[in-house]
Structure formats: C-alpha cells, structure tokens
N, C-alpha and C. Protein backbone atom coordinates (compact mmCIF):
# COMPACT_ATOMS: atom_id res chain seq x y z
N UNK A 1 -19.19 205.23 120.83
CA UNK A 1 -18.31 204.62 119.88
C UNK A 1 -17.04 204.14 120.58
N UNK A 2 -16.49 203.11 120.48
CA UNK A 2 -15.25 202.62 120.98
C UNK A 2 -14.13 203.12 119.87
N UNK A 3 -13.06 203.03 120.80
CA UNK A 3 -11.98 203.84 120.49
C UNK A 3 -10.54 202.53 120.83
N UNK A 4 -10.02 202.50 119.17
CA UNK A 4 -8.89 201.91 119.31
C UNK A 4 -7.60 202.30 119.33
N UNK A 5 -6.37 202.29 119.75
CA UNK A 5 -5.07 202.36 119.68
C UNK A 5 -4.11 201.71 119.57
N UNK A 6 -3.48 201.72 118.44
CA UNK A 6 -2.84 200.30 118.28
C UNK A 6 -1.30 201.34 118.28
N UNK A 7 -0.37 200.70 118.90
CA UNK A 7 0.44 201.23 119.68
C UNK A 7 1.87 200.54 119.52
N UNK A 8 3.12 201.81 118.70
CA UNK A 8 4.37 201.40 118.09
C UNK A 8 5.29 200.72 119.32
N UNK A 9 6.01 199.75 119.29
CA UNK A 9 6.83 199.08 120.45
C UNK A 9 7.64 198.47 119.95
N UNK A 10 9.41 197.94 120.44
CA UNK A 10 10.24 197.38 120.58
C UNK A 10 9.73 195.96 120.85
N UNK A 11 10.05 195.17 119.70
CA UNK A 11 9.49 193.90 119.74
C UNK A 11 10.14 193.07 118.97
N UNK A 12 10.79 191.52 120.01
CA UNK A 12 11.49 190.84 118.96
C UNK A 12 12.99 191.50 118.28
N UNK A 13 13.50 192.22 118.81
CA UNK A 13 15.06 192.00 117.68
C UNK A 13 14.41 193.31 116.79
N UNK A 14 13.17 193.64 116.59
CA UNK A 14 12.68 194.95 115.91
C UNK A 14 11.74 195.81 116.52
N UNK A 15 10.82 196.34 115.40
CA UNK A 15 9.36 196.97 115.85
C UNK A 15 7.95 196.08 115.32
N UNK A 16 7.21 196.32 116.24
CA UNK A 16 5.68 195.94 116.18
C UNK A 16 4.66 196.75 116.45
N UNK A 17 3.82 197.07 115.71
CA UNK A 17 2.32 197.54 116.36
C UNK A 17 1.77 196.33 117.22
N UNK A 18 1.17 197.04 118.48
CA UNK A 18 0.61 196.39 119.19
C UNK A 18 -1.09 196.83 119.59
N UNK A 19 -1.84 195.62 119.64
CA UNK A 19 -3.12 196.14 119.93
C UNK A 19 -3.42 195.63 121.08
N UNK A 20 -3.80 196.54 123.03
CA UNK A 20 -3.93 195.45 123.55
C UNK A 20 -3.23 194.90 124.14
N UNK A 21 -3.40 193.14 124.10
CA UNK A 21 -2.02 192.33 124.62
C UNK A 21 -1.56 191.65 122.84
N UNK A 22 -1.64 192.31 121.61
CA UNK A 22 -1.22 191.22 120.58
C UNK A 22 -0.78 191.68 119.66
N UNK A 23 0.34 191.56 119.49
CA UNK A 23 1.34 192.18 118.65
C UNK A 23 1.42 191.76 116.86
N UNK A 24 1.52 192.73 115.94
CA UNK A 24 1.81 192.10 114.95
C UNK A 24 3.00 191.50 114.80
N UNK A 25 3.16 191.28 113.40
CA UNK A 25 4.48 190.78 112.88
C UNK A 25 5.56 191.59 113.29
N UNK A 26 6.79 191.37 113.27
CA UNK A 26 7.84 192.08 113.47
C UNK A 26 8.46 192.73 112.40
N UNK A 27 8.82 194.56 112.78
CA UNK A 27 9.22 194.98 111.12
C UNK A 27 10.77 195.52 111.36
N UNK A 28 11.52 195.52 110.67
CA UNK A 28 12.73 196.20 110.84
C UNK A 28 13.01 197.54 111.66
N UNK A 29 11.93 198.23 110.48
CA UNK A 29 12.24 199.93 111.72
C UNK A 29 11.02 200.44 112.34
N UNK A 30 10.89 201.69 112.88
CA UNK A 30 10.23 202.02 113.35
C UNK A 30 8.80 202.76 112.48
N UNK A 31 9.29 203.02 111.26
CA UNK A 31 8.57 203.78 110.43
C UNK A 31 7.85 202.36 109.65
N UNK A 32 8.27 201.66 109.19
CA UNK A 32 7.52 200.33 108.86
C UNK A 32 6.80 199.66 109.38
N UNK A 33 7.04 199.72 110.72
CA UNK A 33 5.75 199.45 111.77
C UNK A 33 4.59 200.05 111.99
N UNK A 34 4.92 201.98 111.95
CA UNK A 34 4.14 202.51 112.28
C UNK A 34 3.14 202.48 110.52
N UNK A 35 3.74 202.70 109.60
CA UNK A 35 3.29 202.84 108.30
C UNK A 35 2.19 201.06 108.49
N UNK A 36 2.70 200.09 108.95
CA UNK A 36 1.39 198.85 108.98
C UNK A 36 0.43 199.05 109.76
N UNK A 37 0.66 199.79 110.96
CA UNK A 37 -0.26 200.40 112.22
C UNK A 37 -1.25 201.23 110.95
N UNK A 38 -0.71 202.29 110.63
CA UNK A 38 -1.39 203.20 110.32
C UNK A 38 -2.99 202.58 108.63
N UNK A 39 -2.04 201.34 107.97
CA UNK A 39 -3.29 200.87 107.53
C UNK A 39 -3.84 199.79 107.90
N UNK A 40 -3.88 199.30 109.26
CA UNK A 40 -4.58 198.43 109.41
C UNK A 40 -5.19 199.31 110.36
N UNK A 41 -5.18 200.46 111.20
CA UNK A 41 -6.12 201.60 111.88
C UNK A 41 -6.78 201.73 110.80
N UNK A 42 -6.67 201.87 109.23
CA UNK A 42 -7.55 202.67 108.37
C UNK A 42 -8.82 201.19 108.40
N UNK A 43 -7.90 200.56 107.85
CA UNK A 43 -8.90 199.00 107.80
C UNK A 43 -10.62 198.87 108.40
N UNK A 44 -9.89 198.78 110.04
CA UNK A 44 -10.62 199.09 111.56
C UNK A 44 -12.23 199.51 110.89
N UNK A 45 -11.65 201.22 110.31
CA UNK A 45 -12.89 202.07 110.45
C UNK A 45 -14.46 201.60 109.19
N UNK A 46 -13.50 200.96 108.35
CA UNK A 46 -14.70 200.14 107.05
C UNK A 46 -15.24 199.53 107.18
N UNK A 47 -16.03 200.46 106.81
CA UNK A 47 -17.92 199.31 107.17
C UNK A 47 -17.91 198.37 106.18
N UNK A 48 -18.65 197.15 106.79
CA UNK A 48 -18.77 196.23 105.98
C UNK A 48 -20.20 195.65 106.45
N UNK A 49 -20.91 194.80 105.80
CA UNK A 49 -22.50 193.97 106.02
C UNK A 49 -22.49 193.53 107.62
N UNK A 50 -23.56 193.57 107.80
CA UNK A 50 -24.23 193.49 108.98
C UNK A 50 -23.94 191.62 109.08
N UNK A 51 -23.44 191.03 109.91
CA UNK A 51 -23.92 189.40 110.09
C UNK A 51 -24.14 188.73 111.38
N UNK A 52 -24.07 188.21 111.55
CA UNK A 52 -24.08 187.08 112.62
C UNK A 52 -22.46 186.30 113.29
N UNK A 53 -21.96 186.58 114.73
CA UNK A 53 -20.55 185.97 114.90
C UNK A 53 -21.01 185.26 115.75
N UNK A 54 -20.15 183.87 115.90
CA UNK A 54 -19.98 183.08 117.08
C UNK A 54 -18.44 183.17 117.33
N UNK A 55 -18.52 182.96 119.28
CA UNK A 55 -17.47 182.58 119.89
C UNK A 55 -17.31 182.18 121.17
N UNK A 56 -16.49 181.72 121.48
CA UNK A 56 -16.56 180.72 123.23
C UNK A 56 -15.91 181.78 123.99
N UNK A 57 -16.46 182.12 124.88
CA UNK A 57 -16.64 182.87 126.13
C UNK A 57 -15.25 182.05 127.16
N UNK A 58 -14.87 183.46 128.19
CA UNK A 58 -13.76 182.63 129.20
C UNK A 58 -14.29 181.38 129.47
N UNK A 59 -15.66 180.90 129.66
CA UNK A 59 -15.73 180.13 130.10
C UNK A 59 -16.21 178.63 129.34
N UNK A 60 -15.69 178.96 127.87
CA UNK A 60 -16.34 177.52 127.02
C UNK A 60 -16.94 177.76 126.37
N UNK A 61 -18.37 179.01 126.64
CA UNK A 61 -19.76 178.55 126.27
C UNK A 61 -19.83 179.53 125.04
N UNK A 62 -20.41 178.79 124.03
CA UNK A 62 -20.81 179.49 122.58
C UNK A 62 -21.51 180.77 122.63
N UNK A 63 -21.61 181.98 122.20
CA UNK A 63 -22.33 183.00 122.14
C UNK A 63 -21.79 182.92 120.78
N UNK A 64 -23.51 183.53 120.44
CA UNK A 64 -23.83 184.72 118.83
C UNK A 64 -24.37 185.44 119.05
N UNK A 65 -23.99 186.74 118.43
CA UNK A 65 -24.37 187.55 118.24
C UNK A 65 -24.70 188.30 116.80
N UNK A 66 -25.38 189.51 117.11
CA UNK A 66 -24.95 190.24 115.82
C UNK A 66 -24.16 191.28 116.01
N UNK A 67 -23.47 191.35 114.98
CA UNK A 67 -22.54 192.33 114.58
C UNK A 67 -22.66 193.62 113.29
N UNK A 68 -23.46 194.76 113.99
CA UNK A 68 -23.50 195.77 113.25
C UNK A 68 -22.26 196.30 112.39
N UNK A 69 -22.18 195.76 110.68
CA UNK A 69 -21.61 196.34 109.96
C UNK A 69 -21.19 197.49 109.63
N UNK A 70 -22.25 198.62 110.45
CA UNK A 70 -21.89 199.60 110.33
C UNK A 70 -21.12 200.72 111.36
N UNK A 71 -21.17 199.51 112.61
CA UNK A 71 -21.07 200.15 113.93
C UNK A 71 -18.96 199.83 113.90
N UNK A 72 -18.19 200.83 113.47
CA UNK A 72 -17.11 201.00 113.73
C UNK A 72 -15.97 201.49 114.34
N UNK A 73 -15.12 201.18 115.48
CA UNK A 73 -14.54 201.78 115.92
C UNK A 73 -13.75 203.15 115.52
N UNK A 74 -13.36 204.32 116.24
CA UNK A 74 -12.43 205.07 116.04
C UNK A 74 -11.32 204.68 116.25
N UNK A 75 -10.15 204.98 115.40
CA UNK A 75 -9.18 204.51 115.75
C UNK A 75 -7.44 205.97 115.61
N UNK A 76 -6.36 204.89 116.36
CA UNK A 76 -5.74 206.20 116.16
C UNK A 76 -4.18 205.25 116.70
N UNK A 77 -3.05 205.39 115.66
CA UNK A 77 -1.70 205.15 116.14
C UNK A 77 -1.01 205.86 117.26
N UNK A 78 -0.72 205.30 118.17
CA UNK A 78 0.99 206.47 118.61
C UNK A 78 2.17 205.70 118.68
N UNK A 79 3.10 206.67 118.60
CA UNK A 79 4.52 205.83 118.96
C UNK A 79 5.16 205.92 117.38
C-alpha cells in the first residue's frame, strides 16, 4: 500500500499543506492549514469505482491505465 504525507509549511505570507512538490492554497494560520490537510488526507483514503485514466508521460506519450477504485493510499498529516 502506498503511503501519503501531506505536510504543514510556511508558504506565501501564510500556511500551506504541501504534498510532494505542490502546495495548496494559502491559509492564514497554522491550524487552518493543518485542519484542510487533515480532510483532504481523509478524502485520499475513499474508495471510489474502478475506471480507466489517461496521461502523457515525461516524455509526451499517452498511457492508460486502470485504476483500482479500491486500491487506496494510507495517509497521514505532520506539522
């Protein structure tokens, strides 16, 4: 199972959860950030239908796949 962390930071003049290299929106404090972290980690874990994704690869080229609806990351805030 993959494992996410989306991670509280000084961002912009405020705070942001960050996932990664990609930051959300910018929130005033620190607890408002972490409180959007904490439901969009809940989000993450909901299964949803099984379908079909496309997307262009570093290098251009189209891939699809499938995407197990049920197959969801763990997830977990810090900061």
């Amino acid at each position: 199972m993959t494992h996410v962390t989306y991670r509280i930071v000084e961002h912009d003049g405020g705070w942001a959860y960050k996932l990664e290299d990609t930051f959300s929106e910018t929130f005033s404090s620190h607890d408002a950030a972490r409180a959007a972290a904490v439901r969009a980690a809940g989000e993450q874990r909901v299964a949803d239908r099984t379908a079909f994704i496309e997307y262009a690869d570093a290098d251009g080229e189209w891939i699809t796949e499938r995407a197990d609806g049920h197959d969801r990351p763990d997830t977990s805030v810090e900061g």
